[in-house]
PDB file of N, CA and C in Angstrom:
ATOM      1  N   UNK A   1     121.217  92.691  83.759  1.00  0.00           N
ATOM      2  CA  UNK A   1     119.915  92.740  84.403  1.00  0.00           C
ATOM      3  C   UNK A   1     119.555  91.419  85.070  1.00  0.00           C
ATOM      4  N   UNK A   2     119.988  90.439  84.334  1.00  0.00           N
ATOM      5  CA  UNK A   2     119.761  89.174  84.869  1.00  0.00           C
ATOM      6  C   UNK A   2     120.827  88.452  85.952  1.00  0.00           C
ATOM      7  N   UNK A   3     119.683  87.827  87.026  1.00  0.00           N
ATOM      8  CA  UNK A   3     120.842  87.677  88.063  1.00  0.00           C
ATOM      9  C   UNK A   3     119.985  86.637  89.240  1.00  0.00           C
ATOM     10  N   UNK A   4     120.307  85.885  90.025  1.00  0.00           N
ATOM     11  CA  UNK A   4     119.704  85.822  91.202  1.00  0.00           C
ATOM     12  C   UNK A   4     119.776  86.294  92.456  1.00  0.00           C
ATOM     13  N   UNK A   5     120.612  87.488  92.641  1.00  0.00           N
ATOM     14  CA  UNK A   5     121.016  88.112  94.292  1.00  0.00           C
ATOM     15  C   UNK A   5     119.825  89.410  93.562  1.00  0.00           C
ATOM     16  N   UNK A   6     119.479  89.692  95.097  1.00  0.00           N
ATOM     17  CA  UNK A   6     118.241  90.896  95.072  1.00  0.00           C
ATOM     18  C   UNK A   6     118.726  91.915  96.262  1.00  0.00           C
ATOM     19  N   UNK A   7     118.599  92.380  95.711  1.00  0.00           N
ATOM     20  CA  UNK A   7     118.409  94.255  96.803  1.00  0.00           C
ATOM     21  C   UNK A   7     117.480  94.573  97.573  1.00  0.00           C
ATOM     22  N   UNK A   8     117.669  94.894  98.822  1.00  0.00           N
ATOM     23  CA  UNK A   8     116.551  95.302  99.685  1.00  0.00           C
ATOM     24  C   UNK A   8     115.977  97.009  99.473  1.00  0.00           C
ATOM     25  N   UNK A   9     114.511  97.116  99.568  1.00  0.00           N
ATOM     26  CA  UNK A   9     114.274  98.462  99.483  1.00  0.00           C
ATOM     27  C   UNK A   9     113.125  98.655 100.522  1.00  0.00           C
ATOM     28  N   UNK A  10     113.050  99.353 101.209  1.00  0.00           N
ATOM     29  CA  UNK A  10     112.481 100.019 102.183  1.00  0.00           C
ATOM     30  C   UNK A  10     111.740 101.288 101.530  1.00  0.00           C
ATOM     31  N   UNK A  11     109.923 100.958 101.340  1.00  0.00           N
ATOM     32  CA  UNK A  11     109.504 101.825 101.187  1.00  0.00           C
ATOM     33  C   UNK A  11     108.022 102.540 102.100  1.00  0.00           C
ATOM     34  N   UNK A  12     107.962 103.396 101.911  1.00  0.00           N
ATOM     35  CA  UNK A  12     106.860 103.584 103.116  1.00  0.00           C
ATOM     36  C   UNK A  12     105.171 103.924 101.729  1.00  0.00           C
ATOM     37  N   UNK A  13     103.928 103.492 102.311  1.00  0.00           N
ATOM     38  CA  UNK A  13     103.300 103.287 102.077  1.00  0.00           C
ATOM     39  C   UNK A  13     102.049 103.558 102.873  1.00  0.00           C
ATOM     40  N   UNK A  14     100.878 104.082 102.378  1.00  0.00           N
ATOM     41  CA  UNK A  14      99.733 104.423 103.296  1.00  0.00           C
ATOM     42  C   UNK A  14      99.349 103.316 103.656  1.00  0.00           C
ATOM     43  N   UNK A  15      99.163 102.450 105.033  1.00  0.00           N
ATOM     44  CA  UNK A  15      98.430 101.607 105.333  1.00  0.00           C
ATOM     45  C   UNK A  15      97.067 101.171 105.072  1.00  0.00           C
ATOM     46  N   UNK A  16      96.032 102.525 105.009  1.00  0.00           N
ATOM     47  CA  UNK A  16      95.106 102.143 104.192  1.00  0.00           C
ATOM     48  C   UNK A  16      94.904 101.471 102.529  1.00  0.00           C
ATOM     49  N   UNK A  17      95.374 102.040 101.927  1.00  0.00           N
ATOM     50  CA  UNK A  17      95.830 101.741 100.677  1.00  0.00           C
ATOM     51  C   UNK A  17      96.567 100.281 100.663  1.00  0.00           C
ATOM     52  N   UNK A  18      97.762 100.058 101.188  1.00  0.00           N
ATOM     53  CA  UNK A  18      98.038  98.822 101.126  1.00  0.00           C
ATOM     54  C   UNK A  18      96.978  97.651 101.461  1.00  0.00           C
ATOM     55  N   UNK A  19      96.733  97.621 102.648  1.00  0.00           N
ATOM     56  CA  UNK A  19      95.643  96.937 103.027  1.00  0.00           C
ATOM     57  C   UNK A  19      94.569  96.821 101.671  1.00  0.00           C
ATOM     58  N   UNK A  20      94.024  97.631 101.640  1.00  0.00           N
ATOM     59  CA  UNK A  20      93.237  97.887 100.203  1.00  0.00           C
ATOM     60  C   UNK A  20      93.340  97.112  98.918  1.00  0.00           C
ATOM     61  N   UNK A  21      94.533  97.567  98.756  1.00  0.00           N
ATOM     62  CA  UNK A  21      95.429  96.508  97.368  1.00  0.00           C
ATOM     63  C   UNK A  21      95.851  94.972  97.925  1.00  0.00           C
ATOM     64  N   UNK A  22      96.046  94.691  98.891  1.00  0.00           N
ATOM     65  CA  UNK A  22      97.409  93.608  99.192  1.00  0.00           C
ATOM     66  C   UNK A  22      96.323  92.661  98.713  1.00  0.00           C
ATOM     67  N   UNK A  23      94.565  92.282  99.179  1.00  0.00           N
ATOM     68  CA  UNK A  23      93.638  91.144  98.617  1.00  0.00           C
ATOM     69  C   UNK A  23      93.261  91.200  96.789  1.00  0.00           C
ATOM     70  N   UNK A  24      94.051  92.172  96.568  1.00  0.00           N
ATOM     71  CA  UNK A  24      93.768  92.212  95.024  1.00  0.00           C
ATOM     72  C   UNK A  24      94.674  92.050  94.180  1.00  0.00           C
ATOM     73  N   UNK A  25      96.054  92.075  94.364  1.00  0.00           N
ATOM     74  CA  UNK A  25      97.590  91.226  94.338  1.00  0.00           C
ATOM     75  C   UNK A  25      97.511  89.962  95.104  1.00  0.00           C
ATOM     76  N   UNK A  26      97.229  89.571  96.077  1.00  0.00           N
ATOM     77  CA  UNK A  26      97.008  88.165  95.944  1.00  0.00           C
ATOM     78  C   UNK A  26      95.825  87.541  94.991  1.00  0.00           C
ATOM     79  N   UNK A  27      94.622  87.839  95.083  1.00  0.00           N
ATOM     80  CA  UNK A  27      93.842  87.436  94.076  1.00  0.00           C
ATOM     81  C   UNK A  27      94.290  87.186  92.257  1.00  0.00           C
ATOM     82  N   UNK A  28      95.205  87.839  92.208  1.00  0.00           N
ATOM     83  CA  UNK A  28      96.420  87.419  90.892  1.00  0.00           C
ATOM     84  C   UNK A  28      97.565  87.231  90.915  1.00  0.00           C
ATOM     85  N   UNK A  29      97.964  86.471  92.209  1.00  0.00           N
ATOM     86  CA  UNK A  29      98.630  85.784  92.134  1.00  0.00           C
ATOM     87  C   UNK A  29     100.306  86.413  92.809  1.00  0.00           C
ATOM     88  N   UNK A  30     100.415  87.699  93.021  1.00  0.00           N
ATOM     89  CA  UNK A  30     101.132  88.578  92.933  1.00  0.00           C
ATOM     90  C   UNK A  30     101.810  89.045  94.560  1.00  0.00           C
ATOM     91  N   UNK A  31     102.856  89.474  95.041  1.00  0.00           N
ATOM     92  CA  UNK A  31     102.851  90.050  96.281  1.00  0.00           C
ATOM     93  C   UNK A  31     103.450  91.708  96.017  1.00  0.00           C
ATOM     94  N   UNK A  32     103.427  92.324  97.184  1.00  0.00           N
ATOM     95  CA  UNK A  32     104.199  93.243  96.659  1.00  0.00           C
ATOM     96  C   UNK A  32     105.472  93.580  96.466  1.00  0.00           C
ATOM     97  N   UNK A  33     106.391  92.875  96.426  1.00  0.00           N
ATOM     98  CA  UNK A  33     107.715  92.869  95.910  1.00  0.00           C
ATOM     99  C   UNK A  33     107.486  92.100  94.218  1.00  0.00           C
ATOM    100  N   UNK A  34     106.808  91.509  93.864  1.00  0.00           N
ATOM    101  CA  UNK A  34     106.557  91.075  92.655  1.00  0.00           C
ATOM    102  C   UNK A  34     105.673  91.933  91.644  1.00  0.00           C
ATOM    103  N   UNK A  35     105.125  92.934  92.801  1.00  0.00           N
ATOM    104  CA  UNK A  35     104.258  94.339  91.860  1.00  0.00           C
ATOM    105  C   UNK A  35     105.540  95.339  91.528  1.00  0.00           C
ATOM    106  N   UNK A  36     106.487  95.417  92.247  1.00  0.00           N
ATOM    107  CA  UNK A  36     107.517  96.345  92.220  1.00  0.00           C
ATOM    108  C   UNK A  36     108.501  95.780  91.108  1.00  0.00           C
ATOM    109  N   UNK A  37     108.978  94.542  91.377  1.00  0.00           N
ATOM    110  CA  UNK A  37     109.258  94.193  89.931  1.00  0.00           C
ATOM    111  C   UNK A  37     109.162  94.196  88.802  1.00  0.00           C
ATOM    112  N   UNK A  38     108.172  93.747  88.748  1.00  0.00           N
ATOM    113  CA  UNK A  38     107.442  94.124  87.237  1.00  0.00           C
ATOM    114  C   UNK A  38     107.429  95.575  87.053  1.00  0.00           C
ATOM    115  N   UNK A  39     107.052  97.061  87.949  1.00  0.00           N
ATOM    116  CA  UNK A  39     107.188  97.672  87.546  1.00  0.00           C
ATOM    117  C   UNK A  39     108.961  98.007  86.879  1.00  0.00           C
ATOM    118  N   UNK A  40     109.481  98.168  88.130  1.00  0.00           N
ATOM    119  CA  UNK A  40     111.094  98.031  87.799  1.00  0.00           C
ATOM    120  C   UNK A  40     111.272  97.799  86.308  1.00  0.00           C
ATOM    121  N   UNK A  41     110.883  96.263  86.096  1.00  0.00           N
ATOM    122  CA  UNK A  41     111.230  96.433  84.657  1.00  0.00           C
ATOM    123  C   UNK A  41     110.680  96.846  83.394  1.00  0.00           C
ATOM    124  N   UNK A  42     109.395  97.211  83.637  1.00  0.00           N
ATOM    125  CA  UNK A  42     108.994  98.041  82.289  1.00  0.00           C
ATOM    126  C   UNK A  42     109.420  99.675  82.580  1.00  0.00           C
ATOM    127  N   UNK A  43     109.886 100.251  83.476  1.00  0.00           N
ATOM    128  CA  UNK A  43     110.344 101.316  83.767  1.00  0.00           C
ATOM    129  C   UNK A  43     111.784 101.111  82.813  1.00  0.00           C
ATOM    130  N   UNK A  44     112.979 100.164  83.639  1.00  0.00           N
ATOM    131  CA  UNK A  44     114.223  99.642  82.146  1.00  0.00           C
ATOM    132  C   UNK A  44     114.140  99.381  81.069  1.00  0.00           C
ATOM    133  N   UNK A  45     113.048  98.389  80.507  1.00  0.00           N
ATOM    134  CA  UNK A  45     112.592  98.492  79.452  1.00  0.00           C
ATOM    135  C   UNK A  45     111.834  99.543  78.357  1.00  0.00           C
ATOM    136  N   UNK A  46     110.971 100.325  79.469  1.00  0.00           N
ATOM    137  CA  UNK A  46     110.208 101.685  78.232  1.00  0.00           C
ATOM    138  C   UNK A  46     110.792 102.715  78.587  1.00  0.00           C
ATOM    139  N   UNK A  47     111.588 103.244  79.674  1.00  0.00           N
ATOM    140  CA  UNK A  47     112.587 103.835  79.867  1.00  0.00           C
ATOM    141  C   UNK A  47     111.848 105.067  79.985  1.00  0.00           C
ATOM    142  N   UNK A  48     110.651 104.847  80.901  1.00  0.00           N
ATOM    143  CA  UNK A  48     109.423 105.834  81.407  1.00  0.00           C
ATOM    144  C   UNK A  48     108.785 105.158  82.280  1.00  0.00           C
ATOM    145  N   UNK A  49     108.186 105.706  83.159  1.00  0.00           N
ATOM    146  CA  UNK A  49     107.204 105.156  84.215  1.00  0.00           C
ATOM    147  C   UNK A  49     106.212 104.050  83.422  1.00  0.00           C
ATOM    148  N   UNK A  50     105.472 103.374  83.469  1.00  0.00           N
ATOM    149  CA  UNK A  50     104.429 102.787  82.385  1.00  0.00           C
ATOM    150  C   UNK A  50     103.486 102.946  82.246  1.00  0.00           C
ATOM    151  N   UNK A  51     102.779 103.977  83.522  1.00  0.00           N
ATOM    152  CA  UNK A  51     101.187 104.771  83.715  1.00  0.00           C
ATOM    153  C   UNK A  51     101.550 106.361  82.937  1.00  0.00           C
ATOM    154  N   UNK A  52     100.969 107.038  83.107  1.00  0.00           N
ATOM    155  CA  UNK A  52     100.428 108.289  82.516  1.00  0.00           C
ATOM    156  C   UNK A  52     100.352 109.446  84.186  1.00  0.00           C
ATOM    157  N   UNK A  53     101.328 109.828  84.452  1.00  0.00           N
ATOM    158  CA  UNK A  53     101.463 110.605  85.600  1.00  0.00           C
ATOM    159  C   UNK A  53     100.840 112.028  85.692  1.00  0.00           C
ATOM    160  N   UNK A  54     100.330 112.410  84.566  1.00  0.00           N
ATOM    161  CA  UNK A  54      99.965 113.688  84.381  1.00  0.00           C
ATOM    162  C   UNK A  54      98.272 113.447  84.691  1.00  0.00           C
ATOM    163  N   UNK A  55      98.229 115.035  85.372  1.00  0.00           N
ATOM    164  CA  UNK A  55      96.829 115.765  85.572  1.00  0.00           C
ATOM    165  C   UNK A  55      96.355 116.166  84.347  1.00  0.00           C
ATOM    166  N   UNK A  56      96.910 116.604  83.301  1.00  0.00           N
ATOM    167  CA  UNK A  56      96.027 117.301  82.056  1.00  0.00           C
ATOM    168  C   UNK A  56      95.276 116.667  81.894  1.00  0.00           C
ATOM    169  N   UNK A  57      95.696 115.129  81.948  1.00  0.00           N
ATOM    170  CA  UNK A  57      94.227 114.643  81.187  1.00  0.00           C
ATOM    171  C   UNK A  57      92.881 114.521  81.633  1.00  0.00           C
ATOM    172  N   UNK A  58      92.657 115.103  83.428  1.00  0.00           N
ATOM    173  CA  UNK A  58      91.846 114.984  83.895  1.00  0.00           C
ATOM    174  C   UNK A  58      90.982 116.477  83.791  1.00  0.00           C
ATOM    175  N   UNK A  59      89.807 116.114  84.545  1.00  0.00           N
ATOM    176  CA  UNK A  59      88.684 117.586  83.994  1.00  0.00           C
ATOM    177  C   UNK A  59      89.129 118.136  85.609  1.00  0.00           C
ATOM    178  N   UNK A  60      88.808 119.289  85.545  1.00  0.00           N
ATOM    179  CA  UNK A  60      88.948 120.159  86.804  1.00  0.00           C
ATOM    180  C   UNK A  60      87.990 119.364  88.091  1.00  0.00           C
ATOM    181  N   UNK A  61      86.980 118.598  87.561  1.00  0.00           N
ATOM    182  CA  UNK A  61      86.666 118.237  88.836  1.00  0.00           C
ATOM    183  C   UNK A  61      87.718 116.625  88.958  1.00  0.00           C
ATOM    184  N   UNK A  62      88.282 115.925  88.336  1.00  0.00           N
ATOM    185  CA  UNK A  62      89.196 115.139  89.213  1.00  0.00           C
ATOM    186  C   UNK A  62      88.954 114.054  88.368  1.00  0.00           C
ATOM    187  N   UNK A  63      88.139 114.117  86.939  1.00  0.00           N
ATOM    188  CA  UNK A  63      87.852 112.718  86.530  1.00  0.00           C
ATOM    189  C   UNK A  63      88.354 112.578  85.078  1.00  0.00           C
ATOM    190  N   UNK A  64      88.342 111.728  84.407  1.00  0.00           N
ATOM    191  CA  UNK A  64      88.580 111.870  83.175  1.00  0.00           C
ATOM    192  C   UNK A  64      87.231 112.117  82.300  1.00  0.00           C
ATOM    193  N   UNK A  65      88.251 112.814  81.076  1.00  0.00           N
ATOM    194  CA  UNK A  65      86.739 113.465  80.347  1.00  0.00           C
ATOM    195  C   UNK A  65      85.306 112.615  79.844  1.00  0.00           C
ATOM    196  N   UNK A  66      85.927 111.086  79.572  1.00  0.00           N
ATOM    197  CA  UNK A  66      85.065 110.164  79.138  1.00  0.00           C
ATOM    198  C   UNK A  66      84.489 109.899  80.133  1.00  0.00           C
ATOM    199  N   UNK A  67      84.667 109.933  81.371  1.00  0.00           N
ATOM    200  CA  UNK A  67      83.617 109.530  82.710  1.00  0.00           C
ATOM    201  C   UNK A  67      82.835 110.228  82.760  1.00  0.00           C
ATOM    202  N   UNK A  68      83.494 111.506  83.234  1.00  0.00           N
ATOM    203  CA  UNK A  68      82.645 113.024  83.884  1.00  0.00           C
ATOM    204  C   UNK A  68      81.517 113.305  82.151  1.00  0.00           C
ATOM    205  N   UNK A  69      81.686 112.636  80.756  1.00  0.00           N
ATOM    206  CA  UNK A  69      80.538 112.907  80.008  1.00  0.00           C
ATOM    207  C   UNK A  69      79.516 111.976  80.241  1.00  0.00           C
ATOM    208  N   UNK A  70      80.203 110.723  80.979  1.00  0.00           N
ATOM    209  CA  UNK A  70      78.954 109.808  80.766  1.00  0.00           C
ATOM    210  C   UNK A  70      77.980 110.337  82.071  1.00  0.00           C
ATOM    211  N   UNK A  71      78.973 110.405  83.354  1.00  0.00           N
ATOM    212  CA  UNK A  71      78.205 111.196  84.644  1.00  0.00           C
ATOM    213  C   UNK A  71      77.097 112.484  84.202  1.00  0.00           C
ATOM    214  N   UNK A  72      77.667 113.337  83.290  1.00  0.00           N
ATOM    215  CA  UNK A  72      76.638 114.558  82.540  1.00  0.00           C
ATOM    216  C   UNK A  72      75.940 114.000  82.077  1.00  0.00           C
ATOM    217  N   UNK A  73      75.461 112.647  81.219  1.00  0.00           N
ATOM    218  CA  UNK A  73      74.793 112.456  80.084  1.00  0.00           C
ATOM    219  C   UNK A  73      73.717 111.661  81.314  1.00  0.00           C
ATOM    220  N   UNK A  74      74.191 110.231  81.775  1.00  0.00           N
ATOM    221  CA  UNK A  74      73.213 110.384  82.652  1.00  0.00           C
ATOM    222  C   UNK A  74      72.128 110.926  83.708  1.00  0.00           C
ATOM    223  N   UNK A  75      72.828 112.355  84.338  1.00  0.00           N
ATOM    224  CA  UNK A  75      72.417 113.493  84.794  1.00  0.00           C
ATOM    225  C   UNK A  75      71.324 114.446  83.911  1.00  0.00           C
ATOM    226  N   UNK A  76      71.930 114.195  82.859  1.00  0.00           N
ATOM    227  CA  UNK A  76      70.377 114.951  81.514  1.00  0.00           C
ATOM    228  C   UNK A  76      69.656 114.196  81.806  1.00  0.00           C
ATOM    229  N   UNK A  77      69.747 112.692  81.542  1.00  0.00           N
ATOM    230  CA  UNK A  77      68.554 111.592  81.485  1.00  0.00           C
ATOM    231  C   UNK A  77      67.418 111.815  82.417  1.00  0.00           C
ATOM    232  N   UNK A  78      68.580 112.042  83.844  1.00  0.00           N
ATOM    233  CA  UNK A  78      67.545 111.408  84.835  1.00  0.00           C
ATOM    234  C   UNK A  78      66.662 113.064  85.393  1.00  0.00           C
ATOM    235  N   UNK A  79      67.171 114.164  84.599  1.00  0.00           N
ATOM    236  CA  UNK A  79      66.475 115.775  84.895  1.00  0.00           C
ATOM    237  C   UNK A  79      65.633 115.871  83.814  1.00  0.00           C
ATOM    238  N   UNK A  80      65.441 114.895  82.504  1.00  0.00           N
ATOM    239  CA  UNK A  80      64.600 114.566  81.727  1.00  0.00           C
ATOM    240  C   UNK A  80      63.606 113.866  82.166  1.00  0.00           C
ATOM    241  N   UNK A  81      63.665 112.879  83.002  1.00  0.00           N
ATOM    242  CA  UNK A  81      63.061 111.876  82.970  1.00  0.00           C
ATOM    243  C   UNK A  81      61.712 112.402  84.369  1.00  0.00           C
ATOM    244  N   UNK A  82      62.453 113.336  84.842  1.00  0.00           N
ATOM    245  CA  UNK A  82      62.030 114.215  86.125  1.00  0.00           C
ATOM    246  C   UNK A  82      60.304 115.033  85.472  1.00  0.00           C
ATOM    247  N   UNK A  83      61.628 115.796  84.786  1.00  0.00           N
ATOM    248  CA  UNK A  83      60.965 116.926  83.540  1.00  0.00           C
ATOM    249  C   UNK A  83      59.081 116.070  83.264  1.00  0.00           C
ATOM    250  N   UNK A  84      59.486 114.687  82.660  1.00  0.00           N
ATOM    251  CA  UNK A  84      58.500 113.870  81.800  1.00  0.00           C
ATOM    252  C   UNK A  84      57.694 113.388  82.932  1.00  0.00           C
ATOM    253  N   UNK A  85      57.841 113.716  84.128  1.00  0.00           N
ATOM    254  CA  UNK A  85      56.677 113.374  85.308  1.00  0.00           C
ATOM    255  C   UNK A  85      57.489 112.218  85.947  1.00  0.00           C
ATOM    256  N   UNK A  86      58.532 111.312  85.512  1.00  0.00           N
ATOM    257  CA  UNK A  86      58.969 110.263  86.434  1.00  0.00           C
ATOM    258  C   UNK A  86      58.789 110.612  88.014  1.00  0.00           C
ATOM    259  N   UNK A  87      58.407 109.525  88.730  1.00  0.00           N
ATOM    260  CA  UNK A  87      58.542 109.189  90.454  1.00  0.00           C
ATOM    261  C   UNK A  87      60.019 109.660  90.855  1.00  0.00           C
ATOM    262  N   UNK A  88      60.183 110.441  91.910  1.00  0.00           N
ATOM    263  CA  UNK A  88      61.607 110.649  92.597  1.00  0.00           C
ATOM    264  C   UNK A  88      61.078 110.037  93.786  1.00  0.00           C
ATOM    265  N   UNK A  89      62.500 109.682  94.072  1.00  0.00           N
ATOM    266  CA  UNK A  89      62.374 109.132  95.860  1.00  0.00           C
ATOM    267  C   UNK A  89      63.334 110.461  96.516  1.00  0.00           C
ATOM    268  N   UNK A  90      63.321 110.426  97.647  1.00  0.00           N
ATOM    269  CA  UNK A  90      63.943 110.820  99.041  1.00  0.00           C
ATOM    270  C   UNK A  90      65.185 110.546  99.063  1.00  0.00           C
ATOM    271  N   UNK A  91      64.861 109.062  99.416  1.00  0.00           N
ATOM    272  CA  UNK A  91      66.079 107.835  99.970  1.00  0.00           C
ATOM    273  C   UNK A  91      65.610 106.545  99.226  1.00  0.00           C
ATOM    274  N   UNK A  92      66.706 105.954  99.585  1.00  0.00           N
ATOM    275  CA  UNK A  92      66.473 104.614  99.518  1.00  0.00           C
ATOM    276  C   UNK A  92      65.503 103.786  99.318  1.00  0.00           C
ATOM    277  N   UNK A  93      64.894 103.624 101.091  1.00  0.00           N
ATOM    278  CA  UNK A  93      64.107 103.182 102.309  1.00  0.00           C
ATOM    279  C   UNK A  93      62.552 103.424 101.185  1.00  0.00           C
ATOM    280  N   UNK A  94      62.732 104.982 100.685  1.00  0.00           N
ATOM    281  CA  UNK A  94      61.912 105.575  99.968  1.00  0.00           C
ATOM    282  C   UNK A  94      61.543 104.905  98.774  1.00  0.00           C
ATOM    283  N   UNK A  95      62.307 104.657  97.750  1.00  0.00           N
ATOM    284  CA  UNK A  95      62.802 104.006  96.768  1.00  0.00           C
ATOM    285  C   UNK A  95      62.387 102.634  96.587  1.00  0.00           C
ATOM    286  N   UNK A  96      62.700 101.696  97.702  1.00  0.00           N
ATOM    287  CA  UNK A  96      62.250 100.375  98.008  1.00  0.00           C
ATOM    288  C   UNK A  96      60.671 100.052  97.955  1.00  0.00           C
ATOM    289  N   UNK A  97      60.163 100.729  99.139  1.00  0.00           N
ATOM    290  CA  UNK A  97      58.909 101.056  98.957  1.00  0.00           C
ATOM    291  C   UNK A  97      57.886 101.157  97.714  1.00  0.00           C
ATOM    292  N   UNK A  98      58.308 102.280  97.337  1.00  0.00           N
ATOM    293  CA  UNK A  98      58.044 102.211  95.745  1.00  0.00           C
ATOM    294  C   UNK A  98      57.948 101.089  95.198  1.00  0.00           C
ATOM    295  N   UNK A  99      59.042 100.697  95.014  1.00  0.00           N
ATOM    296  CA  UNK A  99      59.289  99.281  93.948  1.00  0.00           C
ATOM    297  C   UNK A  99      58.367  98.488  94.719  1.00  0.00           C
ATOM    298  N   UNK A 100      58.567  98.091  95.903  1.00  0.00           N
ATOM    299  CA  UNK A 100      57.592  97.009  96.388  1.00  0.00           C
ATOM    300  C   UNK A 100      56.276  97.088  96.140  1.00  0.00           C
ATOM    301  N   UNK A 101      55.558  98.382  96.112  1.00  0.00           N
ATOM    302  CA  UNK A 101      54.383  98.800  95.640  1.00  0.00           C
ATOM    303  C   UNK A 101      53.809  97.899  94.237  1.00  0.00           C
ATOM    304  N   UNK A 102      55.024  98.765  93.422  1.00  0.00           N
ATOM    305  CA  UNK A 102      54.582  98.258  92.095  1.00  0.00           C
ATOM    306  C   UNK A 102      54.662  96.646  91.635  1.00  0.00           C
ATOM    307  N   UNK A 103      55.623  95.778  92.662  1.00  0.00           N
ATOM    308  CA  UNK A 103      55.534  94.600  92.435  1.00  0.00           C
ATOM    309  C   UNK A 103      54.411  93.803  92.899  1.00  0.00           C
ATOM    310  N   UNK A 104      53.933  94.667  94.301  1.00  0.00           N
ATOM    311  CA  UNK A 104      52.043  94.015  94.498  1.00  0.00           C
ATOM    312  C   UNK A 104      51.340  94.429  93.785  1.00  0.00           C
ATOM    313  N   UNK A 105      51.287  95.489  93.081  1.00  0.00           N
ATOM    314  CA  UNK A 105      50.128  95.783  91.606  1.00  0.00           C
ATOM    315  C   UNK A 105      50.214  95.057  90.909  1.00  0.00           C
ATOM    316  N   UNK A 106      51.444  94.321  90.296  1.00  0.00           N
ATOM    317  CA  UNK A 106      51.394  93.337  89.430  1.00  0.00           C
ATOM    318  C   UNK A 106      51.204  91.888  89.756  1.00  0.00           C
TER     319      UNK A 106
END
């Protein structure tokens, strides 16, 4: 495994996505032939991919179950909080307003 001559690999990649990632591999230090490495070798080493490739673990809408409960649980809150007379906004623009309101009352 150990060696200093390297192999060329040619891979294709969504440009968006790269772009996307490439300031967050440099920000640690990393390029992408040094992300591929490292995978490379925990792939030889665990002698499996090192992520979790499977859909089961996700919920039918696309998330994992611990997200999509906290997304539900906050969603009760805020149809509770509705329920208990709380202010809704519109928008934003709407929203802002509001707040600014209540910061000249006080």
């Amino acid at each position: 495994m150990s060696g200093t001559r390297s192999s060329g690999m040619h891979i294709r990649v969504n440009p968006e996505l790269k772009a996307n990632v490439e300031p967050i591999l440099s920000a640690i230090g990393l390029s992408f032939s040094d992300l591929f490495n490292l995978m490379l070798h925990q792939i030889y080493l665990k002698r499996r991919v090192p992520f979790d490739l499977s859909s089961e673990q996700l919920t039918e809408n696309g998330y994992t179950p611990e997200f999509e409960a906290s997304l539900l649980e906050e969603a009760e809150m805020a149809y509770a909080a509705v329920a208990n007379g709380a202010k809704t906004c519109k928008n934003a623009a709407e929203l802002r307003a509001m707040l600014d309101a209540e910061d000249d009352d006080e």
